[in-house]
N, C-alpha and C. Protein backbone atom coordinates (compact mmCIF):
# COMPACT_ATOMS: atom_id res chain seq x y z
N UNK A 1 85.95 27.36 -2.12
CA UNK A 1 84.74 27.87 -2.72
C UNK A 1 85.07 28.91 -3.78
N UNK A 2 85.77 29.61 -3.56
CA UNK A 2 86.85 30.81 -4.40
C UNK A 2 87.04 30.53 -5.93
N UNK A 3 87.85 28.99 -5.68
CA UNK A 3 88.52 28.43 -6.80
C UNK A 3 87.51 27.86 -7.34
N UNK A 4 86.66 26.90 -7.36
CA UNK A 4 85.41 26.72 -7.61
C UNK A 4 84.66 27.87 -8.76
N UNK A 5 84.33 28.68 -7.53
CA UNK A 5 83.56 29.93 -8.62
C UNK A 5 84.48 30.21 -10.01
N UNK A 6 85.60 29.84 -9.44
CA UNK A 6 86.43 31.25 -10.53
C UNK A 6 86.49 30.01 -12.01
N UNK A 7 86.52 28.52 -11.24
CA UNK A 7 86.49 27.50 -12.84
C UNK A 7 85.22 27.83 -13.92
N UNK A 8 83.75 28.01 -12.41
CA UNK A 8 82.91 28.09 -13.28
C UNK A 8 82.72 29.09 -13.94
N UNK A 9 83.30 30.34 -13.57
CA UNK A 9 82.94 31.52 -14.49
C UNK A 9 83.57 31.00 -15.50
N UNK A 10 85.35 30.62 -15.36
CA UNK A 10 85.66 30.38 -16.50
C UNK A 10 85.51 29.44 -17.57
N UNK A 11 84.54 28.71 -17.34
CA UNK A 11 84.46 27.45 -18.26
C UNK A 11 82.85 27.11 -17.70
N UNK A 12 81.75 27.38 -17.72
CA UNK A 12 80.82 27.22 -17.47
C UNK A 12 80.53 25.51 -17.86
N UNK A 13 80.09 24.12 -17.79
CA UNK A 13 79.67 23.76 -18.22
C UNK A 13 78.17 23.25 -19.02
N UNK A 14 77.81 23.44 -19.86
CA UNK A 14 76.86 23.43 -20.85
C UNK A 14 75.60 23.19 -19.79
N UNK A 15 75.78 21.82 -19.63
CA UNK A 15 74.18 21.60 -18.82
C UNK A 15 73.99 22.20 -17.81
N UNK A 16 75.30 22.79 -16.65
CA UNK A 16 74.57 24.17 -15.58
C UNK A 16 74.44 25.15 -15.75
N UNK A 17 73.12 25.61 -15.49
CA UNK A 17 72.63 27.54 -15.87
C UNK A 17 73.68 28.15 -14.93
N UNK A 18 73.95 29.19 -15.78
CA UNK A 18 74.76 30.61 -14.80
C UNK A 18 74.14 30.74 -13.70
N UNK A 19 74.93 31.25 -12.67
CA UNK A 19 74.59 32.08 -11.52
C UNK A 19 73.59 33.22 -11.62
N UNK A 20 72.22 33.33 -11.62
CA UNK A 20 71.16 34.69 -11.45
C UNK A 20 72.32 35.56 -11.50
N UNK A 21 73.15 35.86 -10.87
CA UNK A 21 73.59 37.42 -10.17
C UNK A 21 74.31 37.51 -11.62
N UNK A 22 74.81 36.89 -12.50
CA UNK A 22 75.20 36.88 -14.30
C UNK A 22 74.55 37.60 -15.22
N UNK A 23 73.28 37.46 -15.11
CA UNK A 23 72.19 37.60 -16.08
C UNK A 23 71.79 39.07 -15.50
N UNK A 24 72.34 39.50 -16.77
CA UNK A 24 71.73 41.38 -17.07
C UNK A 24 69.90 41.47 -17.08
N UNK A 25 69.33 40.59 -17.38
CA UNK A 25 68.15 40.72 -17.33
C UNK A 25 67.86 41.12 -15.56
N UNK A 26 68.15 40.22 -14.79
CA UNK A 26 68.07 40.02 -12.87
C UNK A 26 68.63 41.32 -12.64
N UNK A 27 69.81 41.91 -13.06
CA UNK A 27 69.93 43.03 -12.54
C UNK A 27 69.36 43.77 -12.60
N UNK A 28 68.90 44.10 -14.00
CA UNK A 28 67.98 45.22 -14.33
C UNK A 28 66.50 45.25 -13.94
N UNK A 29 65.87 44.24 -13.73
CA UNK A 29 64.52 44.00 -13.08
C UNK A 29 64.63 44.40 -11.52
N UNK A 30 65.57 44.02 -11.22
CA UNK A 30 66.21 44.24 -9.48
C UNK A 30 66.36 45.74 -9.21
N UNK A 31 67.07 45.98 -10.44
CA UNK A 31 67.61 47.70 -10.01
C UNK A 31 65.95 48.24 -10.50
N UNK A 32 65.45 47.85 -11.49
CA UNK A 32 63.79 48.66 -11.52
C UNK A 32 63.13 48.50 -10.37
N UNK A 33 62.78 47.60 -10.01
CA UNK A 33 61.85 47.67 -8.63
C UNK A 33 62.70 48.19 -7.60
N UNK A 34 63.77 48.52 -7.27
CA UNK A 34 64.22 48.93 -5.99
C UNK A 34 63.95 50.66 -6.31
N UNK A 35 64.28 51.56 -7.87
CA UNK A 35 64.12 52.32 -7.99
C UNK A 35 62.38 53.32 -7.81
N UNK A 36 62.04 51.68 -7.96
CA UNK A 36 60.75 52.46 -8.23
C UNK A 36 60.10 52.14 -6.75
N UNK A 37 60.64 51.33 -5.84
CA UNK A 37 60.00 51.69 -4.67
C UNK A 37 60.57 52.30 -3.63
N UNK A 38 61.79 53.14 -4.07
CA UNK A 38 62.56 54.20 -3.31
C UNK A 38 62.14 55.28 -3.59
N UNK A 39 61.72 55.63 -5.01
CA UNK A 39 60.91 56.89 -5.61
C UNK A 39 59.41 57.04 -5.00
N UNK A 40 58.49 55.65 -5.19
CA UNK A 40 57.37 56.07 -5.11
C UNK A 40 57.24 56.13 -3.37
N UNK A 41 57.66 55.55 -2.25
CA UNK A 41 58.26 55.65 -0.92
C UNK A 41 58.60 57.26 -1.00
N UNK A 42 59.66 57.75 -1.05
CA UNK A 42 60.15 58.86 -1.31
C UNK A 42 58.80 60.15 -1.88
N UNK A 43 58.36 59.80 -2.22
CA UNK A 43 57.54 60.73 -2.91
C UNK A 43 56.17 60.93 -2.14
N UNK A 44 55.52 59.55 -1.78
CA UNK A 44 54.59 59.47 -0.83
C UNK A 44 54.65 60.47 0.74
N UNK A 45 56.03 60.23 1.12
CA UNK A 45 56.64 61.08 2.36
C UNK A 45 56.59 62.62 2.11
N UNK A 46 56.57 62.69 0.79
CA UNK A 46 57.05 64.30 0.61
C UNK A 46 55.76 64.59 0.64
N UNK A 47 54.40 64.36 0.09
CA UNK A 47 53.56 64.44 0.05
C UNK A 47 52.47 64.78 1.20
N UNK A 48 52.87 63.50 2.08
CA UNK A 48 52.16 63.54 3.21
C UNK A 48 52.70 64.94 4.12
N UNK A 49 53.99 64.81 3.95
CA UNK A 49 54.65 66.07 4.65
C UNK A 49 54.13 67.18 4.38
N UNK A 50 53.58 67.46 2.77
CA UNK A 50 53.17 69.07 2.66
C UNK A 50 51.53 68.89 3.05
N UNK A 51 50.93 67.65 2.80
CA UNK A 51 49.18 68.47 3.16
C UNK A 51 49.09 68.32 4.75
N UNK A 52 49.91 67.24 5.68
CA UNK A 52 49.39 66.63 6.83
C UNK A 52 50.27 67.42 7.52
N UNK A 53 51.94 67.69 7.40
CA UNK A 53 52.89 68.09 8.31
C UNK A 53 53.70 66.59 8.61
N UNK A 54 54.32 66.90 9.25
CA UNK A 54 55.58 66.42 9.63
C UNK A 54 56.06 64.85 10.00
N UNK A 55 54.58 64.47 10.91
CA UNK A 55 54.05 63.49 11.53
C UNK A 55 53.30 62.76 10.78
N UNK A 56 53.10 62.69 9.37
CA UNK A 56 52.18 62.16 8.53
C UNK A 56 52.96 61.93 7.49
N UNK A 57 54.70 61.75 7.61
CA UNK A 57 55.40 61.67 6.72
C UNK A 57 55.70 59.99 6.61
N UNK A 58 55.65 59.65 7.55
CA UNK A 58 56.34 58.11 7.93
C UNK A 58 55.25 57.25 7.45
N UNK A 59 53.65 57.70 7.46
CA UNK A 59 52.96 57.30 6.46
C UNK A 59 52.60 56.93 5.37
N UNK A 60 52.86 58.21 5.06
CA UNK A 60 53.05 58.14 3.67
C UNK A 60 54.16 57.71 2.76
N UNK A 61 54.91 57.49 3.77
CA UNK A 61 56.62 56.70 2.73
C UNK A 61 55.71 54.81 2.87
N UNK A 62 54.74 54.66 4.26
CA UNK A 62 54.57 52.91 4.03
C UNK A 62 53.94 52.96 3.09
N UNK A 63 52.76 54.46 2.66
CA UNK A 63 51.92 54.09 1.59
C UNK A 63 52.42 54.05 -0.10
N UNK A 64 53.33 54.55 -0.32
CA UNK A 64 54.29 54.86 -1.56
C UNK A 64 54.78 53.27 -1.30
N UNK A 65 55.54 52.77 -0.73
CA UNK A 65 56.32 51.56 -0.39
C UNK A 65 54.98 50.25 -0.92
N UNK A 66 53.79 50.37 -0.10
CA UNK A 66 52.69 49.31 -0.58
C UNK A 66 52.13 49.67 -2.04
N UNK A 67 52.20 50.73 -2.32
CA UNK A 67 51.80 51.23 -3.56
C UNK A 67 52.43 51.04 -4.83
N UNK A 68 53.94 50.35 -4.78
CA UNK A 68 54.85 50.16 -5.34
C UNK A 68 55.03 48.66 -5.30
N UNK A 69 54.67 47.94 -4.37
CA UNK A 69 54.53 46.46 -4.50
C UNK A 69 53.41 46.35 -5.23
N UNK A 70 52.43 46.89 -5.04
CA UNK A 70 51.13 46.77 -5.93
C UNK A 70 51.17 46.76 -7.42
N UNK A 71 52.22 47.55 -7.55
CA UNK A 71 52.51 47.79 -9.18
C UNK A 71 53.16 46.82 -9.42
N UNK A 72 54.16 45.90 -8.70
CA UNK A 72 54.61 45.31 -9.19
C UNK A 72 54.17 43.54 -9.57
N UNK A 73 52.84 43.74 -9.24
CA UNK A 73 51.90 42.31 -9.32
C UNK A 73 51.43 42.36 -10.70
């Protein structure tokens, strides 16, 4: 499987598309949404933590987390 991969990186042929995990576009769409639903997660928690306390944190990270899929529709 090794040797395989390593022909096709090196010699792609014409009529098969690259591997997704190739294409700088996939990464960068990948690394945006993971950033932005670790931030808005992250941020939701901090939030809930200062008006509710402590116990209202784990909340607010699902609501940042759904709030961030939302954006991404």
């Amino acid at each position: 499987m090794g040797e395989d991969l390593g022909r096709q990186l090196a010699a792609p042929s014409p009529e098969e598309p690259r591997p997704p995990s190739l294409h700088l576009e996939w990464w960068v769409k990948t690394s945006q949404a993971f950033t932005k639903e670790t931030l808005l997660a992250t941020l939701g928690g901090r939030v809930a933590r200062a008006i509710l306390g402590p116990q209202a944190e784990v909340e607010g990270i699902r609501a940042g987390t759904r709030r961030s899929r939302h954006l991404d529709r």
